[in-house]
PDB file of N, CA and C in Angstrom:
ATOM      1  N   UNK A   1       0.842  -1.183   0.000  1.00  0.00           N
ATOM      2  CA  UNK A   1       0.000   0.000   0.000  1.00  0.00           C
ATOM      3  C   UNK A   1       0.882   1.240   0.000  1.00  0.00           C
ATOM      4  N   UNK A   2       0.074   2.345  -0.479  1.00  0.00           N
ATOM      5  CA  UNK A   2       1.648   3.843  -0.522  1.00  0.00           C
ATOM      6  C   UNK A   2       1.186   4.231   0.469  1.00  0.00           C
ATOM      7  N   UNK A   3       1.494   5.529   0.343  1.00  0.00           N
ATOM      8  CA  UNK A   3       1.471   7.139   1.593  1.00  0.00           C
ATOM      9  C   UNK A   3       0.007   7.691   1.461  1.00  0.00           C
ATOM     10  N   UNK A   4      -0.292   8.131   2.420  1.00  0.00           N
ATOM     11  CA  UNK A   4      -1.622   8.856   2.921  1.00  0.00           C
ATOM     12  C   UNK A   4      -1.496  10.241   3.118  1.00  0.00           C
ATOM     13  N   UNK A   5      -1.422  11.496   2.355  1.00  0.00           N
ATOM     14  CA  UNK A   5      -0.753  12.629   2.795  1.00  0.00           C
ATOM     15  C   UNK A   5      -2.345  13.781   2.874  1.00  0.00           C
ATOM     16  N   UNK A   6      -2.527  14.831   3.471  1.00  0.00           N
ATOM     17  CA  UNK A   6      -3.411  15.216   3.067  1.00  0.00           C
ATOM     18  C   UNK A   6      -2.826  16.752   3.807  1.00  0.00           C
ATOM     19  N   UNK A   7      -2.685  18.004   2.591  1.00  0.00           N
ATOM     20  CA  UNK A   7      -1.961  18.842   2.975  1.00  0.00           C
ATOM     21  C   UNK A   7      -2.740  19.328   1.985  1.00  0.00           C
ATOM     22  N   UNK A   8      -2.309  21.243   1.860  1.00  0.00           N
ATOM     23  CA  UNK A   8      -3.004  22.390   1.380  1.00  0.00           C
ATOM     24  C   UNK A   8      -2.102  22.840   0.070  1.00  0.00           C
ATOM     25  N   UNK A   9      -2.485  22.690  -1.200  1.00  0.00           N
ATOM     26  CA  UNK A   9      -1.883  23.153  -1.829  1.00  0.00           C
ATOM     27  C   UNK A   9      -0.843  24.537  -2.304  1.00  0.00           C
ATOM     28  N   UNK A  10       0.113  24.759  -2.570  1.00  0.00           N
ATOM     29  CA  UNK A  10       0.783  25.495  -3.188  1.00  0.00           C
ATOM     30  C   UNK A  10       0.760  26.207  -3.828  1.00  0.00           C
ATOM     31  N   UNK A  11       1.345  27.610  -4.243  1.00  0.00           N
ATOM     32  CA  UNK A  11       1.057  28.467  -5.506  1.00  0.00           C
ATOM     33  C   UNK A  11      -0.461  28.893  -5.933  1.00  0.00           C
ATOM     34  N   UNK A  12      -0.472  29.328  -7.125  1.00  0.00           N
ATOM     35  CA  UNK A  12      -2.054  29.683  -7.566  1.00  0.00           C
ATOM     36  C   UNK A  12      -1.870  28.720  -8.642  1.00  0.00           C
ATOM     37  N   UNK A  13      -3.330  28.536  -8.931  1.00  0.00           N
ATOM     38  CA  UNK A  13      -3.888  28.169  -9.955  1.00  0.00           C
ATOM     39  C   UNK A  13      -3.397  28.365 -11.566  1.00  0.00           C
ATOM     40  N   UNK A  14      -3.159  28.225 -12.141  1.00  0.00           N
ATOM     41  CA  UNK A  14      -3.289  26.359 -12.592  1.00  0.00           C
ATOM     42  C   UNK A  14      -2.284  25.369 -12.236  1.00  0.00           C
ATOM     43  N   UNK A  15      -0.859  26.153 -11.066  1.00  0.00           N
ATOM     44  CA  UNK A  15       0.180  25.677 -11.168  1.00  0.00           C
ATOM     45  C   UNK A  15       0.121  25.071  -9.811  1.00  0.00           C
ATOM     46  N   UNK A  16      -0.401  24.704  -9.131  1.00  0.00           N
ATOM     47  CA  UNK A  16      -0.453  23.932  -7.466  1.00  0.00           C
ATOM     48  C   UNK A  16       0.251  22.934  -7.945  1.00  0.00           C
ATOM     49  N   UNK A  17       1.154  23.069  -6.266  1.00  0.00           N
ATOM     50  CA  UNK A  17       1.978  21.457  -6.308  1.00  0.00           C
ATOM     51  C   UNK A  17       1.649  21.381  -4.183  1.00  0.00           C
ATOM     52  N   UNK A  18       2.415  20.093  -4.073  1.00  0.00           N
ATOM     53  CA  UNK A  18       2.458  19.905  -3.122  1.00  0.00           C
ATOM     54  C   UNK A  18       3.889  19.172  -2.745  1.00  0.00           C
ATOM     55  N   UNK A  19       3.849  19.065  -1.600  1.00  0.00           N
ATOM     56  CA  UNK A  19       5.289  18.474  -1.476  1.00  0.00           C
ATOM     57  C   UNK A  19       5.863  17.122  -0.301  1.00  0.00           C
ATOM     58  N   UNK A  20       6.272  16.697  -1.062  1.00  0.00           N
ATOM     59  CA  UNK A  20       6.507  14.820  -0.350  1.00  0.00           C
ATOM     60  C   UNK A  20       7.135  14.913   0.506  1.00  0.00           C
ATOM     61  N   UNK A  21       6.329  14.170   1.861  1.00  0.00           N
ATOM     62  CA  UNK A  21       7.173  14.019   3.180  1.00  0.00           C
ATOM     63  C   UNK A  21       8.989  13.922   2.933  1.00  0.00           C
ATOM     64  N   UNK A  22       9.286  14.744   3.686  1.00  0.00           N
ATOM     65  CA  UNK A  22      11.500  14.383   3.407  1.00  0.00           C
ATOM     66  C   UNK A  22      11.528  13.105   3.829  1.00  0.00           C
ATOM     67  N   UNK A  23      10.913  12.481   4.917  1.00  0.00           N
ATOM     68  CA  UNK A  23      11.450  10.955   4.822  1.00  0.00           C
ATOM     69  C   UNK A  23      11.272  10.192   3.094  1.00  0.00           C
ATOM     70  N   UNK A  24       9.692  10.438   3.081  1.00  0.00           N
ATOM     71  CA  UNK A  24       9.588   9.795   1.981  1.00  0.00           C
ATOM     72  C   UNK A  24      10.630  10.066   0.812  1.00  0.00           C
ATOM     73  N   UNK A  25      10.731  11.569   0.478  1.00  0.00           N
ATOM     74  CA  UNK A  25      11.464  11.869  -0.748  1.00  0.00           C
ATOM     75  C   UNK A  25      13.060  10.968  -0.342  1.00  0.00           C
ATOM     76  N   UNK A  26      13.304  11.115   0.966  1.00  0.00           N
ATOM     77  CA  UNK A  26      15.221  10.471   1.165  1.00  0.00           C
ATOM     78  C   UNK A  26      15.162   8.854   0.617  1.00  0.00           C
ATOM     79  N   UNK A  27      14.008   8.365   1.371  1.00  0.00           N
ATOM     80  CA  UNK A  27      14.013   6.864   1.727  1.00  0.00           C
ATOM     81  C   UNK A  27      13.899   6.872  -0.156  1.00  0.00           C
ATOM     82  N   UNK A  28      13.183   7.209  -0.703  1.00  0.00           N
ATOM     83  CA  UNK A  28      13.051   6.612  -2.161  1.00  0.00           C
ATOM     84  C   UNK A  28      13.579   7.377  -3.497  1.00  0.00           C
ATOM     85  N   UNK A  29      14.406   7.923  -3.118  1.00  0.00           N
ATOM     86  CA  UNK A  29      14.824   8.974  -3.964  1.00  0.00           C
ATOM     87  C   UNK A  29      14.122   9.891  -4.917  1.00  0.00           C
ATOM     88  N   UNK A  30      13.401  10.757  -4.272  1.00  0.00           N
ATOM     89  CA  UNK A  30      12.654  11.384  -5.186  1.00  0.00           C
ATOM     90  C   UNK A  30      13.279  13.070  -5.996  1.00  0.00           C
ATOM     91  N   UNK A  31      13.549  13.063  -7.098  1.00  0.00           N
ATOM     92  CA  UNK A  31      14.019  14.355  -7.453  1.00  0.00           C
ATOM     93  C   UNK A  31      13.955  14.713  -8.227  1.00  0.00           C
ATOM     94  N   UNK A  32      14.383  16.160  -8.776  1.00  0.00           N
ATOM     95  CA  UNK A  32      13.859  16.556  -9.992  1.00  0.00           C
ATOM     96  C   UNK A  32      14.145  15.607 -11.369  1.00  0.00           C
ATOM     97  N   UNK A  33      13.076  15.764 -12.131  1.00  0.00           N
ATOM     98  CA  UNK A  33      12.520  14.828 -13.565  1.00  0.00           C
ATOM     99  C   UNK A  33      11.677  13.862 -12.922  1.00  0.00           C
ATOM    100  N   UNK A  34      11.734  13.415 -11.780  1.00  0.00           N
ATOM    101  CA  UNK A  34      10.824  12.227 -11.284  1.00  0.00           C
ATOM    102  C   UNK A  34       9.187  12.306 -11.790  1.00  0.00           C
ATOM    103  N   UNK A  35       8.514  11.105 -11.235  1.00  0.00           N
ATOM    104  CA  UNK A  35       6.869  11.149 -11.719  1.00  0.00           C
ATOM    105  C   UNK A  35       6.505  10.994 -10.679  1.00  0.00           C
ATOM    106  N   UNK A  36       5.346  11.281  -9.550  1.00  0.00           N
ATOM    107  CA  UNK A  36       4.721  10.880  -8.379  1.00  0.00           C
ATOM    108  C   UNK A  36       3.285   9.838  -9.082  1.00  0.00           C
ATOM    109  N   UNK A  37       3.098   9.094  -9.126  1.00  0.00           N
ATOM    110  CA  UNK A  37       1.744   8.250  -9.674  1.00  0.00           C
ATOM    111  C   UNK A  37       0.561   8.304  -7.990  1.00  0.00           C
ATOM    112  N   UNK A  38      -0.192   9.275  -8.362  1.00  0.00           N
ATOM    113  CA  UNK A  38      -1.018   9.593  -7.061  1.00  0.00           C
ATOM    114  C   UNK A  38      -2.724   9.325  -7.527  1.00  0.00           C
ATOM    115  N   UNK A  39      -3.450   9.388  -6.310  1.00  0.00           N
ATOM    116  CA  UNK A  39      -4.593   8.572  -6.238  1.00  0.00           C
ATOM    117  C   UNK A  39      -5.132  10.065  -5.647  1.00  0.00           C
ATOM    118  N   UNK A  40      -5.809  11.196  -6.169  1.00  0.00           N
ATOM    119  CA  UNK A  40      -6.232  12.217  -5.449  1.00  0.00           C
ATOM    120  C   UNK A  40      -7.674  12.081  -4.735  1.00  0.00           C
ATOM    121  N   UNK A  41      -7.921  12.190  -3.682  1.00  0.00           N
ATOM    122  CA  UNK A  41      -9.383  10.948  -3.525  1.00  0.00           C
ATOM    123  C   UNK A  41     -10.387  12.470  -3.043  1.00  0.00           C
ATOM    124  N   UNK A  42     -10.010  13.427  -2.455  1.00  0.00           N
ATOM    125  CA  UNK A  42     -11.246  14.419  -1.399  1.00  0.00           C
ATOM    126  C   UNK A  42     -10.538  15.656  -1.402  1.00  0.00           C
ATOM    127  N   UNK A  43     -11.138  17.022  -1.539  1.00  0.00           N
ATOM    128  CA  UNK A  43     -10.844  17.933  -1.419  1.00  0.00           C
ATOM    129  C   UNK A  43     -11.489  18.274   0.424  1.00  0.00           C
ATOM    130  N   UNK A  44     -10.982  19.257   1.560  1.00  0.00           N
ATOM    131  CA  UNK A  44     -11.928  18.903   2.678  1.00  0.00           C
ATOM    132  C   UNK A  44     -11.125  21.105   2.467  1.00  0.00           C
ATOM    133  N   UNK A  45     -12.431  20.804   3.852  1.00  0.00           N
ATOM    134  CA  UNK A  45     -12.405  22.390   4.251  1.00  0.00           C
ATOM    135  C   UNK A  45     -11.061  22.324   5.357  1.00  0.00           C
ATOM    136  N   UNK A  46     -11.041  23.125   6.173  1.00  0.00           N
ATOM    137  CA  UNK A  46     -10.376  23.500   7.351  1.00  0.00           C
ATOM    138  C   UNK A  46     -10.694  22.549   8.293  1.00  0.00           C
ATOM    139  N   UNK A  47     -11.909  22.383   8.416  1.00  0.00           N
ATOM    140  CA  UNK A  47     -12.694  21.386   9.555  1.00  0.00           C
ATOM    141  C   UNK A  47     -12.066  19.920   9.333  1.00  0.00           C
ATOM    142  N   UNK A  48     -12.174  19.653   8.149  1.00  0.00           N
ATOM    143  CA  UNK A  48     -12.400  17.983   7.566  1.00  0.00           C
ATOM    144  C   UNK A  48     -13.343  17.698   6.997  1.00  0.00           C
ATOM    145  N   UNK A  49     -14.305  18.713   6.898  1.00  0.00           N
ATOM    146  CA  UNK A  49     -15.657  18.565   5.857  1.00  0.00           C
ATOM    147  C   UNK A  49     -15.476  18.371   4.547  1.00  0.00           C
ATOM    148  N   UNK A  50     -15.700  17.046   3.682  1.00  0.00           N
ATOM    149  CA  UNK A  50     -15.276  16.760   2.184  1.00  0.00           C
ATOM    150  C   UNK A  50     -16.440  17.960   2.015  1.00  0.00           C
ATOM    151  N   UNK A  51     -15.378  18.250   0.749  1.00  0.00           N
ATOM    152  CA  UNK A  51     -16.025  19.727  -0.481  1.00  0.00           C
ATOM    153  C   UNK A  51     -16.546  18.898  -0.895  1.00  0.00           C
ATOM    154  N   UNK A  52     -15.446  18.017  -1.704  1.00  0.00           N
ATOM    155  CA  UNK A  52     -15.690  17.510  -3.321  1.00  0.00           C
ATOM    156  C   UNK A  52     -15.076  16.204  -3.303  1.00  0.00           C
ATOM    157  N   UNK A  53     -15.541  15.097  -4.137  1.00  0.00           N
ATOM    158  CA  UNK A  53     -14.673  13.875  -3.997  1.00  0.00           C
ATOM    159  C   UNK A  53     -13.921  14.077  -5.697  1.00  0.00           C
ATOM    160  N   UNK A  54     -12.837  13.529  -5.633  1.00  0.00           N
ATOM    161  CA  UNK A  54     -11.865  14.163  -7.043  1.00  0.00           C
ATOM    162  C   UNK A  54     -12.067  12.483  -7.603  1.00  0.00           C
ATOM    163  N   UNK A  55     -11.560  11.187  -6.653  1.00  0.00           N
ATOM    164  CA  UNK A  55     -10.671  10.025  -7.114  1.00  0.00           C
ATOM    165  C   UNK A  55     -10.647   9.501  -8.251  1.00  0.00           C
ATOM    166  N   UNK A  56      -9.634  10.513  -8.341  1.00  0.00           N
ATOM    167  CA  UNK A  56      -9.268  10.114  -9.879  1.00  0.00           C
ATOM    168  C   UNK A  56      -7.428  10.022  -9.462  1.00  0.00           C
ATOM    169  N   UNK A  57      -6.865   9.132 -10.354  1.00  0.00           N
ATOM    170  CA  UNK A  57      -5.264   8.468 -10.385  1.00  0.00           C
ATOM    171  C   UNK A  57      -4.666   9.955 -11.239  1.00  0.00           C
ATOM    172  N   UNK A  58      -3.503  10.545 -11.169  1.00  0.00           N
ATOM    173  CA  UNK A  58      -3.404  11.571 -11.497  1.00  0.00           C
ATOM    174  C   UNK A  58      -1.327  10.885 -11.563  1.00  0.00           C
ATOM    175  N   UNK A  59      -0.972  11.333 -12.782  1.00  0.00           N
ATOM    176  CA  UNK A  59       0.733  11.767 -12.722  1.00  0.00           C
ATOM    177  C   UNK A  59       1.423  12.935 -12.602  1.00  0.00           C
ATOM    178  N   UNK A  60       1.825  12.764 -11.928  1.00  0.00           N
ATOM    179  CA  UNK A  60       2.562  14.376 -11.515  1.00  0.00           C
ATOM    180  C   UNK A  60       3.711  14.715 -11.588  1.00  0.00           C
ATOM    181  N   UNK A  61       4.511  15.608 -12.217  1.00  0.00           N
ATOM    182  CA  UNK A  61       5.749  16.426 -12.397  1.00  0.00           C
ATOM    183  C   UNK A  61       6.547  16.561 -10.577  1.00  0.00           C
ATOM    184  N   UNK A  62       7.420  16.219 -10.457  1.00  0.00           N
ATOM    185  CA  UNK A  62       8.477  16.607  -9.646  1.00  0.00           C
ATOM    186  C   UNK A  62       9.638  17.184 -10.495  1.00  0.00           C
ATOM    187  N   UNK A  63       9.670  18.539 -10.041  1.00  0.00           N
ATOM    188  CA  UNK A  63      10.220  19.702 -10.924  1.00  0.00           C
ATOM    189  C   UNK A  63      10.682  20.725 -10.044  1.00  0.00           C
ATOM    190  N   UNK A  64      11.672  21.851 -10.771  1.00  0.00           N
ATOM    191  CA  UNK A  64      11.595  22.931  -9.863  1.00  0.00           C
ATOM    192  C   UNK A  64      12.821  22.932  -8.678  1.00  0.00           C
ATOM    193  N   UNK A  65      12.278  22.146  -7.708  1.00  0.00           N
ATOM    194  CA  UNK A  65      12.895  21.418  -6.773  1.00  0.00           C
ATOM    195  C   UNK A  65      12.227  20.396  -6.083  1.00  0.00           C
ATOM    196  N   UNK A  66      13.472  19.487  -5.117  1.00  0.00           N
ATOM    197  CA  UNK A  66      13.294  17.560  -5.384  1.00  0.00           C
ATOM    198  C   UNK A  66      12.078  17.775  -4.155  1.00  0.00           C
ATOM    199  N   UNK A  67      11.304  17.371  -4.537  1.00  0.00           N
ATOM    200  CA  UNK A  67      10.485  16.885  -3.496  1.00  0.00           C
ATOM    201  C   UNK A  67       8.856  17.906  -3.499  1.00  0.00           C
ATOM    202  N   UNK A  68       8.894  18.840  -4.489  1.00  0.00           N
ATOM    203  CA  UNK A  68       7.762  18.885  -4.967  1.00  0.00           C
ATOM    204  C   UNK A  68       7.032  18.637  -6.195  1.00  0.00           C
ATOM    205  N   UNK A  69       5.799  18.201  -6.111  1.00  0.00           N
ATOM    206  CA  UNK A  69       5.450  17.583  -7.273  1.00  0.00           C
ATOM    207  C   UNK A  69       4.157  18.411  -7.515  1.00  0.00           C
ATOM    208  N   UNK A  70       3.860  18.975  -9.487  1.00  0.00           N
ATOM    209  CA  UNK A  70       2.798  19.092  -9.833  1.00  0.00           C
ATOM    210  C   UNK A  70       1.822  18.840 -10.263  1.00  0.00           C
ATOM    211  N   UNK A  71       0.687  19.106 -10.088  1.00  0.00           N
ATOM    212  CA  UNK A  71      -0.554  18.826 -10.557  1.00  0.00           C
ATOM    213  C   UNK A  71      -1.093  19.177 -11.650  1.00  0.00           C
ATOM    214  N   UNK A  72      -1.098  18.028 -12.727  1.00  0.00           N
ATOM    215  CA  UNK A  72      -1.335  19.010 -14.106  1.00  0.00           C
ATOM    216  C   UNK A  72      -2.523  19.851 -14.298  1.00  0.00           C
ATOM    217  N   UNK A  73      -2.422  20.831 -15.127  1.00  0.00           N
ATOM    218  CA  UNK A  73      -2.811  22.555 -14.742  1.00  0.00           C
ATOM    219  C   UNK A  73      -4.671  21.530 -15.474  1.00  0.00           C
ATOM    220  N   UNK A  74      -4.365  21.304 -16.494  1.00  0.00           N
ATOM    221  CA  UNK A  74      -5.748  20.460 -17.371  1.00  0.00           C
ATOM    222  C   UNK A  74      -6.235  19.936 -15.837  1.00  0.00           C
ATOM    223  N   UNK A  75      -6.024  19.515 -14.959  1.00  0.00           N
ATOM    224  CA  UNK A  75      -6.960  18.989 -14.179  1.00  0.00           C
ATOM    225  C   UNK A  75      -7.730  19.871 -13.105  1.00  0.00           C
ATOM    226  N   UNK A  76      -6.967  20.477 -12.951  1.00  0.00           N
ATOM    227  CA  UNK A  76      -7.168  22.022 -11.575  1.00  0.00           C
ATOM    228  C   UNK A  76      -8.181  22.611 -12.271  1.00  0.00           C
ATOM    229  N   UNK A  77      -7.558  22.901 -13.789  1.00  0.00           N
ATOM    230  CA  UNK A  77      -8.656  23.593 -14.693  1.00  0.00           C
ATOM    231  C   UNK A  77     -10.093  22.787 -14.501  1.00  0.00           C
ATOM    232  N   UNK A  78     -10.257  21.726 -14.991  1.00  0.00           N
ATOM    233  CA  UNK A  78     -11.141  21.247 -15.268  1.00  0.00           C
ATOM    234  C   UNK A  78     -12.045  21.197 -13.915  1.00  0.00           C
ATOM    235  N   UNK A  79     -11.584  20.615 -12.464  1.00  0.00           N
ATOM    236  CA  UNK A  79     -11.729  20.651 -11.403  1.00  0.00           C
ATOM    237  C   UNK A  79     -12.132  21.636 -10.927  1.00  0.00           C
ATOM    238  N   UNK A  80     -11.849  23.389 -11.208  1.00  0.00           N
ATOM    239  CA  UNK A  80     -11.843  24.440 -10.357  1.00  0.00           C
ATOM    240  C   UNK A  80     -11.272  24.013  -9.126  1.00  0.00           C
ATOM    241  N   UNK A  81      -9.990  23.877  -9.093  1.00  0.00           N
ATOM    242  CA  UNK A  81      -9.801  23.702  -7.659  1.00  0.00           C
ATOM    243  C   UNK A  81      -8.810  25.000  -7.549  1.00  0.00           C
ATOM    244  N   UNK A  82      -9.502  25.633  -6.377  1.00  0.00           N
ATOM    245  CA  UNK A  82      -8.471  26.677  -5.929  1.00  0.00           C
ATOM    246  C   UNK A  82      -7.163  26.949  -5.257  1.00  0.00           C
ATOM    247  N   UNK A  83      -6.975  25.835  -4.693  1.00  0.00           N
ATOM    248  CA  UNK A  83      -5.503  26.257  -3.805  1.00  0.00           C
ATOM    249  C   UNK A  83      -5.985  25.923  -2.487  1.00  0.00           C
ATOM    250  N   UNK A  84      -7.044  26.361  -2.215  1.00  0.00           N
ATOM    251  CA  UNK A  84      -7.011  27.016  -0.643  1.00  0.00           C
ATOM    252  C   UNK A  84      -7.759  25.949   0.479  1.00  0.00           C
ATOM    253  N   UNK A  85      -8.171  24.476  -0.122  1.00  0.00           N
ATOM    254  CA  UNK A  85      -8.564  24.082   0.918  1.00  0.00           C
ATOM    255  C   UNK A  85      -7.665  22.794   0.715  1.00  0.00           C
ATOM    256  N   UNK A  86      -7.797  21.859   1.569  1.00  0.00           N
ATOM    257  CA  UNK A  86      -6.771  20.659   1.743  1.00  0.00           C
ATOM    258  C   UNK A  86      -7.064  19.791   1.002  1.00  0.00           C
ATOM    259  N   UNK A  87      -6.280  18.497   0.237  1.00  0.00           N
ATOM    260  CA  UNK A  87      -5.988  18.112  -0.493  1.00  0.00           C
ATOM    261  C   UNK A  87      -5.586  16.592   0.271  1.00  0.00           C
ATOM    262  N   UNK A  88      -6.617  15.421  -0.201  1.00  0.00           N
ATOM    263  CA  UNK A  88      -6.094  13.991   0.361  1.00  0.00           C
ATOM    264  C   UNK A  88      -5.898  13.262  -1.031  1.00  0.00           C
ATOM    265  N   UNK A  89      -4.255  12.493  -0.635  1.00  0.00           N
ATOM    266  CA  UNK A  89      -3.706  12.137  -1.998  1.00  0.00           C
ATOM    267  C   UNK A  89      -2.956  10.823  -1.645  1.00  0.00           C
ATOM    268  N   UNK A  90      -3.226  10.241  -1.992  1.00  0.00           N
ATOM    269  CA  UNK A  90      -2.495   9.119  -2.230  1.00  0.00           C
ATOM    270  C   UNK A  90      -1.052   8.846  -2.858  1.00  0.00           C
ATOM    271  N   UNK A  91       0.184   8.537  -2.712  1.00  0.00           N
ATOM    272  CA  UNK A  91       1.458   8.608  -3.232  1.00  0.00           C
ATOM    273  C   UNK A  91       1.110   6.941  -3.304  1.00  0.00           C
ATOM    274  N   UNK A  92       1.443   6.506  -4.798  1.00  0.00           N
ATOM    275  CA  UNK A  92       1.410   4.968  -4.865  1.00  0.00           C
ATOM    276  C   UNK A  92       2.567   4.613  -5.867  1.00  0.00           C
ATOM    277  N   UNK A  93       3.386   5.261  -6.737  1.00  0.00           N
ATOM    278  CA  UNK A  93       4.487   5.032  -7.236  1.00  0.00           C
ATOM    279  C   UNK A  93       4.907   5.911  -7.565  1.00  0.00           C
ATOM    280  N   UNK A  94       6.584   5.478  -7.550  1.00  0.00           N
ATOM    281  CA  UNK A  94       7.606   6.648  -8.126  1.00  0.00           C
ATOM    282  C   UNK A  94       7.979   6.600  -9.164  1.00  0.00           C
ATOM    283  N   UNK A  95       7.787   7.152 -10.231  1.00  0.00           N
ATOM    284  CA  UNK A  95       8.837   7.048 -11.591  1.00  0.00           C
ATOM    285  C   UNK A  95      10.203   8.047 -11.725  1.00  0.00           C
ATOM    286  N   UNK A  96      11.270   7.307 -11.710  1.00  0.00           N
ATOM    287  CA  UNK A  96      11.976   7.848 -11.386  1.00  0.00           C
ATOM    288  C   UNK A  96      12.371   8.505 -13.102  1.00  0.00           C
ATOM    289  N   UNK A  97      13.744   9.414 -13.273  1.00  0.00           N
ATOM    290  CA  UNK A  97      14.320   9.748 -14.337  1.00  0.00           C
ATOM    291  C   UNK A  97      14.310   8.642 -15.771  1.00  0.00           C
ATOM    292  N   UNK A  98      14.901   7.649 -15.191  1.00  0.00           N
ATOM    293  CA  UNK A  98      15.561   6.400 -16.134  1.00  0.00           C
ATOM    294  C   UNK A  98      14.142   5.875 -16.567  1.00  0.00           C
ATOM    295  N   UNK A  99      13.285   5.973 -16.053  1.00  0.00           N
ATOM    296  CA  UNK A  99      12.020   5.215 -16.011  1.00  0.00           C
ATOM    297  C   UNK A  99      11.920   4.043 -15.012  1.00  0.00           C
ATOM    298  N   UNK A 100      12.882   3.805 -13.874  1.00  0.00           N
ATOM    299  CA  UNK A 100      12.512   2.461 -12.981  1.00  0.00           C
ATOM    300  C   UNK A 100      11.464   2.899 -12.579  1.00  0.00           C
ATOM    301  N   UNK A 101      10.303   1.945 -12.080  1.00  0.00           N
ATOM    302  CA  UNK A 101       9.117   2.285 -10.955  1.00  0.00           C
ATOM    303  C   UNK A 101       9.091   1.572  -9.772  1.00  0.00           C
ATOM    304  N   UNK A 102       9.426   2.412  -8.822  1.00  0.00           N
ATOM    305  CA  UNK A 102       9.491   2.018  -7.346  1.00  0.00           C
ATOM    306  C   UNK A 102       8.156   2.444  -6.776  1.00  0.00           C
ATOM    307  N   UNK A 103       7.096   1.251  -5.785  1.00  0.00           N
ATOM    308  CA  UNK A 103       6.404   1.430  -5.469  1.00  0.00           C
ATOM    309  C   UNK A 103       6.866   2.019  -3.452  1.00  0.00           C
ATOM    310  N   UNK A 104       6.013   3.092  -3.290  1.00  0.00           N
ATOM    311  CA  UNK A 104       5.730   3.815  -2.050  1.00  0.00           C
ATOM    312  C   UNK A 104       5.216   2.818  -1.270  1.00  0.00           C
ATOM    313  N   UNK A 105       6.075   2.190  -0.391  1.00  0.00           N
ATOM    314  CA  UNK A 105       5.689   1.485   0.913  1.00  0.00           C
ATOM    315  C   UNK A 105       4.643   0.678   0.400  1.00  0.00           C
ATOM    316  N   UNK A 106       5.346  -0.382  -0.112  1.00  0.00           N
ATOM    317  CA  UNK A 106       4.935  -1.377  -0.546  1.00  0.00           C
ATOM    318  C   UNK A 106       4.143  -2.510   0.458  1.00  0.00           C
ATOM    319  N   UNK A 107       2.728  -3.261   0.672  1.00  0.00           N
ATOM    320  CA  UNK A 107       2.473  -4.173   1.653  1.00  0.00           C
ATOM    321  C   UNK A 107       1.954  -3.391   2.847  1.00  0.00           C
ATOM    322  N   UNK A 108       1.719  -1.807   2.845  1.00  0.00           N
ATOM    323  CA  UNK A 108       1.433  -0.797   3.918  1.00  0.00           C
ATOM    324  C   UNK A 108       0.576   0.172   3.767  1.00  0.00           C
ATOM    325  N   UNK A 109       0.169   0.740   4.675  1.00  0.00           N
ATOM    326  CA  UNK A 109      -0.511   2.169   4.284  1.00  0.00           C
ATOM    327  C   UNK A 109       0.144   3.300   5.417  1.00  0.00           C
ATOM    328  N   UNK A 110       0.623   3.792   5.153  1.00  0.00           N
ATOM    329  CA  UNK A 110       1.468   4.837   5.725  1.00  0.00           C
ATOM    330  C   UNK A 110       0.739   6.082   5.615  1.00  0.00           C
ATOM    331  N   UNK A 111       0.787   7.102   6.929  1.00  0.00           N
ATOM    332  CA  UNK A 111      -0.038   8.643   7.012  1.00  0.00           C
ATOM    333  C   UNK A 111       1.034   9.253   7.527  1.00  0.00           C
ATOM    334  N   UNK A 112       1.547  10.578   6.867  1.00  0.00           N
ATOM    335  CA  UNK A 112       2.573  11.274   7.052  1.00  0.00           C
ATOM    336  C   UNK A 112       1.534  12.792   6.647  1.00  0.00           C
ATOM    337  N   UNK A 113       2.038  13.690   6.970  1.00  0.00           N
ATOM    338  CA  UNK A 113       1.381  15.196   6.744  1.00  0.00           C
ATOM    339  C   UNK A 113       0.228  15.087   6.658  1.00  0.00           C
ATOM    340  N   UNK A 114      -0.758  14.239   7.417  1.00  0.00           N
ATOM    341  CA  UNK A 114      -1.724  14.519   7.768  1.00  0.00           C
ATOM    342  C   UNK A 114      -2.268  15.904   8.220  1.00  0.00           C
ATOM    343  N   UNK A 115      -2.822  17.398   7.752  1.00  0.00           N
ATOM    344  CA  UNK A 115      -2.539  18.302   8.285  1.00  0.00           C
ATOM    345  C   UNK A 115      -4.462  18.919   9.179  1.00  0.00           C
ATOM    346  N   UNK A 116      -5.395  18.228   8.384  1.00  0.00           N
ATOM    347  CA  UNK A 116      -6.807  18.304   8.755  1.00  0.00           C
ATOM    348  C   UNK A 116      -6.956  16.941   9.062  1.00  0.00           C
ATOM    349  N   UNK A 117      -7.853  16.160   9.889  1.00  0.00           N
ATOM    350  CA  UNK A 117      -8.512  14.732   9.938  1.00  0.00           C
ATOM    351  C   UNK A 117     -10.082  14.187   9.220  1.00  0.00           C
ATOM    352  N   UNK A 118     -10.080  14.006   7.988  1.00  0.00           N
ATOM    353  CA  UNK A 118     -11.366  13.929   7.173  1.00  0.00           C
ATOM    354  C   UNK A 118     -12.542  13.634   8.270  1.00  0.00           C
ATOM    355  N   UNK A 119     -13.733  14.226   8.212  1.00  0.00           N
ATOM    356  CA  UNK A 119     -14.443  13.526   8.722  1.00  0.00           C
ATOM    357  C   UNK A 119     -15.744  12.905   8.324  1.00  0.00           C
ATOM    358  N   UNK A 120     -15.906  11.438   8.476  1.00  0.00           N
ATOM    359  CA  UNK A 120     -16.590  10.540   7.633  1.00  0.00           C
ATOM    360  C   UNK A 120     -17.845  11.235   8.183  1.00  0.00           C
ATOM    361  N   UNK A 121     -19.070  11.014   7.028  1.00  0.00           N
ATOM    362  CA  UNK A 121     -20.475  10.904   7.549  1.00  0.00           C
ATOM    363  C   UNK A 121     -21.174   9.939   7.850  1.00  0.00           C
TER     364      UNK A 121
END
């Protein structure tokens, strides 16, 4: 199983990224040219109140610098998603430069930057 991260996006619109726990990025080498292969599942408020459910599998740019990754702009677009409320994402593989694919905590489900706690209805 990968990473459980759920943190507030970056920058404005159309260009939001977010950025991979440092354990995670050390333990698996994550850096610039890399791919994050993510599972974006709930947009939530401040509270933990789901906005919007997204889950949709999404590839993402790690660019810029190592350990943040973007969200392609076609989806934000399409989404209206603004920036400003929190973001639950799934990290389930790495593509690295060369093209190897290393899977994120493989056999597990791991929660790191948990920064709101969803709350179910």
């Amino acid at each position: 199983m990968p990473e459980r991260i759920i943190q507030r996006a970056r920058s404005f619109p159309p260009n939001l990224y977010f950025i991979a726990p440092f354990e995670t990025k050390r333990r698996f080498g994550i850096v610039r040219g890399s791919k994050l292969n993510c599972f974006f599942q709930r947009v939530l408020d401040s509270d933990g109140n789901v906005l919007q459910r997204i889950d949709r599998e999404v590839l993402c740019e790690v660019r810029d610098r190592d350990g943040r990754f973007y969200v392609p702009p076609k989806l934000i677009q399409e989404l209206n998603l603004t920036g400003r409320e929190y973001y639950e994402i799934i990290l389930r593989k790495l593509i690295k430069p060369n093209n190897e694919e290393v899977e994120i905590y493989p056999g597990e489900m791991i929660e790191k930057e948990v920064r709101v706690t969803p709350k179910e209805k």
